[in-house]
Protein backbone atom coordinates (compact mmCIF):
# COMPACT_ATOMS: atom_id res chain seq x y z
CA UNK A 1 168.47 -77.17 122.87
CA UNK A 2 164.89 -78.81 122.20
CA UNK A 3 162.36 -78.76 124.32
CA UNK A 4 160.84 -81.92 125.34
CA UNK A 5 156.97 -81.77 125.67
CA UNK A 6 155.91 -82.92 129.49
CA UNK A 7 153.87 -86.18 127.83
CA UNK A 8 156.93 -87.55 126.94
CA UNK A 9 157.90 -88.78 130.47
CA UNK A 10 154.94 -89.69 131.19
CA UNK A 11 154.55 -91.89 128.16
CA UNK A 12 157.70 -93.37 129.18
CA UNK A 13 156.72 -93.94 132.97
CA UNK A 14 153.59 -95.68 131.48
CA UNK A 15 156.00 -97.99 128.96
CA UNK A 16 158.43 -99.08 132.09
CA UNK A 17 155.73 -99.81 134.51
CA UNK A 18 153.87 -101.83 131.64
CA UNK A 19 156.80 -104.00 131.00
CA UNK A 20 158.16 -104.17 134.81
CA UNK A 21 155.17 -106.05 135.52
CA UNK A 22 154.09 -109.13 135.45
CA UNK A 23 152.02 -110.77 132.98
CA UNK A 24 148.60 -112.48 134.89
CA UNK A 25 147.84 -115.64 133.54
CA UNK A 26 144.56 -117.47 134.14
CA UNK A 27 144.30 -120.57 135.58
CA UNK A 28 141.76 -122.39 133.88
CA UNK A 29 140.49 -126.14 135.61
CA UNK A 30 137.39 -128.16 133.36
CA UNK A 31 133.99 -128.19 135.18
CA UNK A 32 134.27 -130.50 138.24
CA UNK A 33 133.22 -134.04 138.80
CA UNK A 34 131.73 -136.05 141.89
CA UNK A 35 131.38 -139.14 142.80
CA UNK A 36 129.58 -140.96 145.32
CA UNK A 37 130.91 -142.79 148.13
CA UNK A 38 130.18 -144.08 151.39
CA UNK A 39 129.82 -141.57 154.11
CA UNK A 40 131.84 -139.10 155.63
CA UNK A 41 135.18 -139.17 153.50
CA UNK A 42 138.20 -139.45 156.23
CA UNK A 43 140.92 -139.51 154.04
CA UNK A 44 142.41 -140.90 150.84
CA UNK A 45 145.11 -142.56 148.78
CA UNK A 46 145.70 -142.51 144.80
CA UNK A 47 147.34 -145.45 143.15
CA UNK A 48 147.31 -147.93 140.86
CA UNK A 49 145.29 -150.49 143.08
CA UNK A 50 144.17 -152.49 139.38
CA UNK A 51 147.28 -152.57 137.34
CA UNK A 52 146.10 -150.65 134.12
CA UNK A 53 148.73 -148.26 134.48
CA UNK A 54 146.03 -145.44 135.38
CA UNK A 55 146.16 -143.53 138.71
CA UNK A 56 142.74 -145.12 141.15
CA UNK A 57 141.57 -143.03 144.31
CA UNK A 58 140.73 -145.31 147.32
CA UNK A 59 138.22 -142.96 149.88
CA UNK A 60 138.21 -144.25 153.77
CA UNK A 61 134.43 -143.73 154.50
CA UNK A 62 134.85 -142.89 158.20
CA UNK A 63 130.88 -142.83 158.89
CA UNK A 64 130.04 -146.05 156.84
CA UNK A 65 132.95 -148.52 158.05
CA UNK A 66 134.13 -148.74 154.72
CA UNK A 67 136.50 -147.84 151.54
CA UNK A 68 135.42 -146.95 148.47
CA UNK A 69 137.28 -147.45 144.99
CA UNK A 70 137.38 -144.91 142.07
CA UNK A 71 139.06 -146.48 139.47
CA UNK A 72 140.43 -144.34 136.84
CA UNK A 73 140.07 -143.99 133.26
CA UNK A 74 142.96 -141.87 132.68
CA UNK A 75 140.76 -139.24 131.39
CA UNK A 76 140.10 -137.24 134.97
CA UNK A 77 137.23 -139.59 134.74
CA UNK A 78 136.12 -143.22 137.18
CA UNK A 79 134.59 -145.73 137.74
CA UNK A 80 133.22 -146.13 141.24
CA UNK A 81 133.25 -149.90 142.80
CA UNK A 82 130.83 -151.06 145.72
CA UNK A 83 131.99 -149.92 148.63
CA UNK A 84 134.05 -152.57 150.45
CA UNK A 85 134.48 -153.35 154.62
CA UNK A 86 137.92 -151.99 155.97
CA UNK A 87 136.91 -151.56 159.50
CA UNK A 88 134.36 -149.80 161.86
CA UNK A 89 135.63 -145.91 161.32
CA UNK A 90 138.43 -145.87 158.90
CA UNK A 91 139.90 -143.01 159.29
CA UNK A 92 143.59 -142.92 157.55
CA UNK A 93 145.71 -144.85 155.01
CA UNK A 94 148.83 -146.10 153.73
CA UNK A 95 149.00 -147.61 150.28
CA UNK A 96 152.04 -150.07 149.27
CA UNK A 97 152.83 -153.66 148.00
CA UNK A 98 153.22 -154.74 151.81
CA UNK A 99 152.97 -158.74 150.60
CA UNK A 100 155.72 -158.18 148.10
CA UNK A 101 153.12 -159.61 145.45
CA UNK A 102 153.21 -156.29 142.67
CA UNK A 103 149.35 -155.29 143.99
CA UNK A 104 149.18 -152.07 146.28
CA UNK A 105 147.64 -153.07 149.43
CA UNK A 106 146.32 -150.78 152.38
CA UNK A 107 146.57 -150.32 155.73
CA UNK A 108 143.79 -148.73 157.48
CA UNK A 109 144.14 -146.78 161.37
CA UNK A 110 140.66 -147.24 163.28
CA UNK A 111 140.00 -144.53 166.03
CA UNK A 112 138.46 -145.46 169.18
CA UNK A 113 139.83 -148.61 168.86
CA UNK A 114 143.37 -151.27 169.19
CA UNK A 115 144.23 -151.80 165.96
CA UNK A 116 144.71 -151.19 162.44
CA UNK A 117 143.62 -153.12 159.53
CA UNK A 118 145.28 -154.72 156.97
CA UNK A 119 144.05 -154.97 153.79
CA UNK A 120 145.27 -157.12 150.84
CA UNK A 121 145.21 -156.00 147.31
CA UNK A 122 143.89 -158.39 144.93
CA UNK A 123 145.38 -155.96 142.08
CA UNK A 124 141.88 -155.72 140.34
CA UNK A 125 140.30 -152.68 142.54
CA UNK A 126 139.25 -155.14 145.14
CA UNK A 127 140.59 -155.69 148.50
CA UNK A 128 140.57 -159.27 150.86
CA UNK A 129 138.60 -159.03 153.93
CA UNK A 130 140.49 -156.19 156.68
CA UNK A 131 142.68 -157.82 159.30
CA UNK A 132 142.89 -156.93 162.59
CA UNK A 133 146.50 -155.85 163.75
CA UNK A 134 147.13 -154.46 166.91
CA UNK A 135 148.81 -151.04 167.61
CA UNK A 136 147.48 -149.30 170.53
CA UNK A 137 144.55 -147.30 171.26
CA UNK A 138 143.34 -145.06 169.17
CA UNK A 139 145.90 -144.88 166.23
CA UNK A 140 145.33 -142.10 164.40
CA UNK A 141 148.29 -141.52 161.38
CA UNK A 142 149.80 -144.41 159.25
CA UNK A 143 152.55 -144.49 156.69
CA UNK A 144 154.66 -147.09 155.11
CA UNK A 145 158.44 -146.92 155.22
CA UNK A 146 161.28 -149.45 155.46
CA UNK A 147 162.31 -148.64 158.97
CA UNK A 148 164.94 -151.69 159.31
CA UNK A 149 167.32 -153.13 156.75
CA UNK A 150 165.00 -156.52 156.23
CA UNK A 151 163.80 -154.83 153.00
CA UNK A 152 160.09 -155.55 154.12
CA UNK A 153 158.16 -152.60 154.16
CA UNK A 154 156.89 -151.59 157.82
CA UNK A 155 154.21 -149.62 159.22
CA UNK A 156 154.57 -146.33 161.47
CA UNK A 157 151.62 -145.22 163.50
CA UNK A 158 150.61 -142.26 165.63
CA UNK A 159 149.08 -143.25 168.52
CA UNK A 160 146.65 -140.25 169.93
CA UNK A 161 144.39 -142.15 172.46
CA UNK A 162 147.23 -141.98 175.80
CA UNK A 163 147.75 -139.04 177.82
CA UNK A 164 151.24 -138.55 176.30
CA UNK A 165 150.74 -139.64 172.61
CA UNK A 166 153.59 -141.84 170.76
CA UNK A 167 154.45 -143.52 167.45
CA UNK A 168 154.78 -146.97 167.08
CA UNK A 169 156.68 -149.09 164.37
CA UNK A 170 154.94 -152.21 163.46
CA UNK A 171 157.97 -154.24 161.23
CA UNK A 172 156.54 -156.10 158.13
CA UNK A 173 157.31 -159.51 157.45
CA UNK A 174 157.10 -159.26 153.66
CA UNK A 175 153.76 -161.34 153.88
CA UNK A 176 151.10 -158.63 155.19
CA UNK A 177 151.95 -159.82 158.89
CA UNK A 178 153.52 -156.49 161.33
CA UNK A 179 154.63 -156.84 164.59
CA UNK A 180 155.55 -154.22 167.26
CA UNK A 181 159.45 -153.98 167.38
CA UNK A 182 161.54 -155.28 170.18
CA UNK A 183 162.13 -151.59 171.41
CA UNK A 184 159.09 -150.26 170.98
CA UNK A 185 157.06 -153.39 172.87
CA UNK A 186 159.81 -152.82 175.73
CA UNK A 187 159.07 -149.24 176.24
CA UNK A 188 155.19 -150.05 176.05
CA UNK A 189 155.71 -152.24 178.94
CA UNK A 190 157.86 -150.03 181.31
CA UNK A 191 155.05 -146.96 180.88
């Protein structure tokens, strides 16, 4: 029989907890850029809003009424366009080809107010003036979804400003044009 010398296990110990665990890897991000924009950010959508194939941000400025456009390079880097009107206090957005014409256009909630805005995409970074659309007060959340089988993209909203809070679904013509639906504008009447 041999001895074996106490150092041994522990050498071994050492060699199974070393290789049990795992490896830490660091998580390395290049130096941060900003960009100005109008004031108080609310939210934001990324797209290609000027068809170079390169992913643009679109900011809602909540406190200046207005959006602005970073278009990007493709290199983490953009360009940042004057801001443009979308309404009084933006304050969230939808991005999609509502008008069916290959340019992303946006759709903008307003709080404190009736409606939400529709904005067309002229598929160069810049948007047509904001149209009024009504919802119901205060909508707060908007996303695009086909929510009927017209194949027209439509418009659901979260409506915070009533004592009991709803959604509505505004169907899209296929033209930038949304209506409430029939069962939605009947239950809107009867409460």
């Amino acid at each position: 029989m041999t001895a074996h010398s106490p150092w041994l296990g522990v050498a071994l110990l050492v060699l199974v907890i070393a290789t049990a665990a795992p490896a830490q890897q660091t998580v390395r991000f290049r130096t941060h850029s900003s960009f100005p924009i109008g004031g108080l950010p609310a939210d934001l959508v990324v797209g290609d809003f000027n068809g170079d194939e390169e992913l643009d941000v679109v900011v809602a400025n909540y406190g200046a009424g207005s959006i602005s456009v970073l278009l990007g390079t493709g290199t983490g880097d953009f360009t940042v366009l004057d801001p443009q009107p979308a309404s009084d206090a933006p304050t969230q957005m939808a991005a999609a080809d509502f008008d069916k014409d290959t340019n992303l256009d946006l759709v903008v909630s307003e709080t404190e107010s009736d409606f939400i805005y529709f904005l067309h995409g002229n598929g160069d970074g810049s948007f047509a003036a904001p149209k009024p659309i009504m919802s119901g007060h205060d909508p707060a959340g908007v996303v695009a979804a086909h929510m009927n089988a017209d194949d027209n993209l439509d418009v659901v909203i979260s409506i915070a400003g009533e004592a009991i809070g709803r959604v509505s679904v505004l169907l899209g013509d296929g033209t930038g044009n949304f209506a409430l639906d029939e069962e939605n504008r009947s239950r809107r009447l009867t409460t």
